[in-house]
Each structure stands twice: as C-alpha cells, then as structure tokens.
Protein backbone atom coordinates (compact mmCIF):
# COMPACT_ATOMS: atom_id res chain seq x y z
CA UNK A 1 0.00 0.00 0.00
CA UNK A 2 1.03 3.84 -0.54
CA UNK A 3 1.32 4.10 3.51
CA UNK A 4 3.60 1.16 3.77
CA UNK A 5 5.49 2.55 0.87
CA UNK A 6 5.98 6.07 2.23
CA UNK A 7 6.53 4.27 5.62
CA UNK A 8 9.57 2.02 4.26
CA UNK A 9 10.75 4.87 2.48
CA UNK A 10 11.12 7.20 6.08
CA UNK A 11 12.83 4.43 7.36
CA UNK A 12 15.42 3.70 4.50
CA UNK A 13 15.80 8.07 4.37
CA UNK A 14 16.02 8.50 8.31
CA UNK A 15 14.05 11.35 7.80
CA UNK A 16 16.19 13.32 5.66
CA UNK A 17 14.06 14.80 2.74
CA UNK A 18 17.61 14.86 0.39
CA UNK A 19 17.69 11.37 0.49
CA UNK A 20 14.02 10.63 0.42
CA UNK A 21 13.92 12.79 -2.38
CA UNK A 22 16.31 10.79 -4.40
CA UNK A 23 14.97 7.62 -3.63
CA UNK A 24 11.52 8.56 -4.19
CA UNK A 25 12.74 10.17 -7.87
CA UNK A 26 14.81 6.46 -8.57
CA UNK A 27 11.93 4.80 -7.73
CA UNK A 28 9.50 5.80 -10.59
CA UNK A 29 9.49 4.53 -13.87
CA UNK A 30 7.10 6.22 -16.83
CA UNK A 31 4.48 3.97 -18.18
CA UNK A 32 2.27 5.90 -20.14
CA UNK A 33 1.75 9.44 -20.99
CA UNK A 34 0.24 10.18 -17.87
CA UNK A 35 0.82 6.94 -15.30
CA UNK A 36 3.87 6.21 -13.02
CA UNK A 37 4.76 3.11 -11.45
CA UNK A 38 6.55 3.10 -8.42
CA UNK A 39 8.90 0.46 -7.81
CA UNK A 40 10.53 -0.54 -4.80
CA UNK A 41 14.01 0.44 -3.77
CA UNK A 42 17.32 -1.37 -3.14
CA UNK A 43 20.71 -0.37 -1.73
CA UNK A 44 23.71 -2.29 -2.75
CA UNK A 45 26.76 0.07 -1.19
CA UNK A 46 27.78 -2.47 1.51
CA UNK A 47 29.44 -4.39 -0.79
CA UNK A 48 31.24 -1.36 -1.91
CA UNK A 49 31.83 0.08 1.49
CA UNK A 50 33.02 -3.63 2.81
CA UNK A 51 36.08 -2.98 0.09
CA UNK A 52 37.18 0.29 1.20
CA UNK A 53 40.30 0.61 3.53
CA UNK A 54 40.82 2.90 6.22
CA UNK A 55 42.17 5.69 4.60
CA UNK A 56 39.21 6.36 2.51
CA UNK A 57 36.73 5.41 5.30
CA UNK A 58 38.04 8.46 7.19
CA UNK A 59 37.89 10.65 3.95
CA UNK A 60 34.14 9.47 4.19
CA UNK A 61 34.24 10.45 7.83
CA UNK A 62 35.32 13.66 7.58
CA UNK A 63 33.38 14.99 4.93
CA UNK A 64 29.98 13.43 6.70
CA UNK A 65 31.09 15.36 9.70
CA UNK A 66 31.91 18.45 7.84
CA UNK A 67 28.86 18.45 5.11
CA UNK A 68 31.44 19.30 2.41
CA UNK A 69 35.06 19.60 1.73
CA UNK A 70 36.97 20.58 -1.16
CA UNK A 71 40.44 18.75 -1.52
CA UNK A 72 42.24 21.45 0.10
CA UNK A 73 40.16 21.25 3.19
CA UNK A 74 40.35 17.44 3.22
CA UNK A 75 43.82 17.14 3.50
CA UNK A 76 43.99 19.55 6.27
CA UNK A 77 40.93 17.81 8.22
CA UNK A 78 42.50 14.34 7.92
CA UNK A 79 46.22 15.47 7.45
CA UNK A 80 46.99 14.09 4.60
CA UNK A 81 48.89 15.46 1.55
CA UNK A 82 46.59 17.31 -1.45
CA UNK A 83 47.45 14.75 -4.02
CA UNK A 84 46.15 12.01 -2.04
CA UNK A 85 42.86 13.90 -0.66
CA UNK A 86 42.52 14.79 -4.52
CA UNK A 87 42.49 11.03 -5.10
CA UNK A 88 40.14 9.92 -2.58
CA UNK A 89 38.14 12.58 -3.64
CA UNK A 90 37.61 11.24 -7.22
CA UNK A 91 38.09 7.53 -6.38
CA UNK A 92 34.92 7.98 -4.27
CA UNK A 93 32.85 10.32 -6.30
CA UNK A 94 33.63 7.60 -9.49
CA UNK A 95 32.37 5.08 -7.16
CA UNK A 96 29.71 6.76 -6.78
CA UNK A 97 29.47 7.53 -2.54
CA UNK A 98 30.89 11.36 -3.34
CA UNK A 99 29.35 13.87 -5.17
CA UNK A 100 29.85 17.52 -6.70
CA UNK A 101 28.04 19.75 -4.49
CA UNK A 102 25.49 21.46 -6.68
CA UNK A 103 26.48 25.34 -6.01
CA UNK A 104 29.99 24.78 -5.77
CA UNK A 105 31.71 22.69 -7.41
CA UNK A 106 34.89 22.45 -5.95
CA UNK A 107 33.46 20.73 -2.82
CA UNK A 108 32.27 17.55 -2.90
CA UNK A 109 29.48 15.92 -0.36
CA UNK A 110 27.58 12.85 0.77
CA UNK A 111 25.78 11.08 -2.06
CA UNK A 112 21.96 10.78 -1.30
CA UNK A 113 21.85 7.10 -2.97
CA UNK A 114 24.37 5.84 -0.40
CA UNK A 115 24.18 8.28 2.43
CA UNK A 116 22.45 6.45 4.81
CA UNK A 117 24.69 3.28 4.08
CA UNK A 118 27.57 5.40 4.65
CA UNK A 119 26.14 6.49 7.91
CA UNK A 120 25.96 3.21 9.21
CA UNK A 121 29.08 1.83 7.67
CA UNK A 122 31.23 4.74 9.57
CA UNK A 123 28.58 4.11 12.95
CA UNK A 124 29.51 0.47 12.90
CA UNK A 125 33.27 0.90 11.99
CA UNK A 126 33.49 3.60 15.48
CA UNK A 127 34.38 6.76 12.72
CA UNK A 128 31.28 8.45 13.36
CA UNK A 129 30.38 9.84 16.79
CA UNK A 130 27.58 12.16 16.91
C-alpha cells in the first residue's frame, strides 16, 4: 500500500528529505503518458563500502562530519597530503558515494543514494560519533 510505501521509504531516508527525495525520484518509472509506477528500492553500497580501507573510510568520515570539503580542506581535516585527498576525492565520487556539491563545485558531499549506508558503515566501523 502507498502508507507502507511512504513508511519504508522514512525508514530507509532516516528522515532526511535529500535522500528521500532521491529515492523517491529512482523509484519511478514512466508507463504511459500520464501513469507512473513506483517500484521498490534497493541499496547495494555495503558491498562497496566492505572494500574500502581505512584511509578512505576516514575521507568518508570527515566529509559526513563536515557536510562538504573541497580537496584542500580534506587534506587539512585528515592530514593528509593534497594529491592524495585529490584522489580519494575522485576515487569515491567515481564510485559513486561522493558527489559535486550542486552550487559549488569544488566541494564535494555525501551522495543521497548511499548516504544512509555510509552512515551506518562509519557508525559500525566507530568513525562516526555524533
């Protein structure tokens, strides 16, 4: 039903409209000129998160603590040298878990599709204290 749709989809958003947004977007697929099917939604980015080693967990860290970071600001948060933060930077927006921030893009954020799997990847690995 829609209630146990918009229910599941609270839940799998935390609340956060961003996300819910995005999911809610990913979720529809066109089927006529004037109908929408709503599928239901799936999150694969453990597997992906699993891979990752430390270094780039704590990139992930510190720009979920921070909001955004551009590489500059990364390698002074985690105190690492430019090149590298540069790296992780694009390494992790190919893959998908970073993003351009819309307004400016020299920072990068959070991905909606994976930001609650993020959050509980860091949560579980002791990275994120809130």
């Amino acid at each position: 039903s829609a209630e146990g749709y918009f229910r599941l989809l609270w839940e799998a958003s935390r609340g956060n409209p961003r996300v819910a947004t995005y999911i809610w977007l990913q979720c529809l697929e066109v089927i006529g000129d004037k109908r929408l099917k709503v599928r239901l939604f799936s999150d694969n980015s453990n597997e992906m998160l699993e891979k990752l080693d430390s270094e780039l967990l704590f990139v992930l860290a510190a720009v979920c603590q921070h909001e955004n970071l551009s590489a500059e600001d990364l390698a002074t948060c985690i105190n690492v040298p430019y090149d590298f933060a540069d790296f992780a930077i694009r390494f992790l927006t190919e893959g998908g878990l970073l993003e351009t921030k819309g307004l400016d893009p020299g920072r990068t954020t959070l991905s909606p599709r994976h930001y609650i799997s993020v959050l509980n990847a860091l949560r579980g690995k002791h990275l994120l204290f809130e």
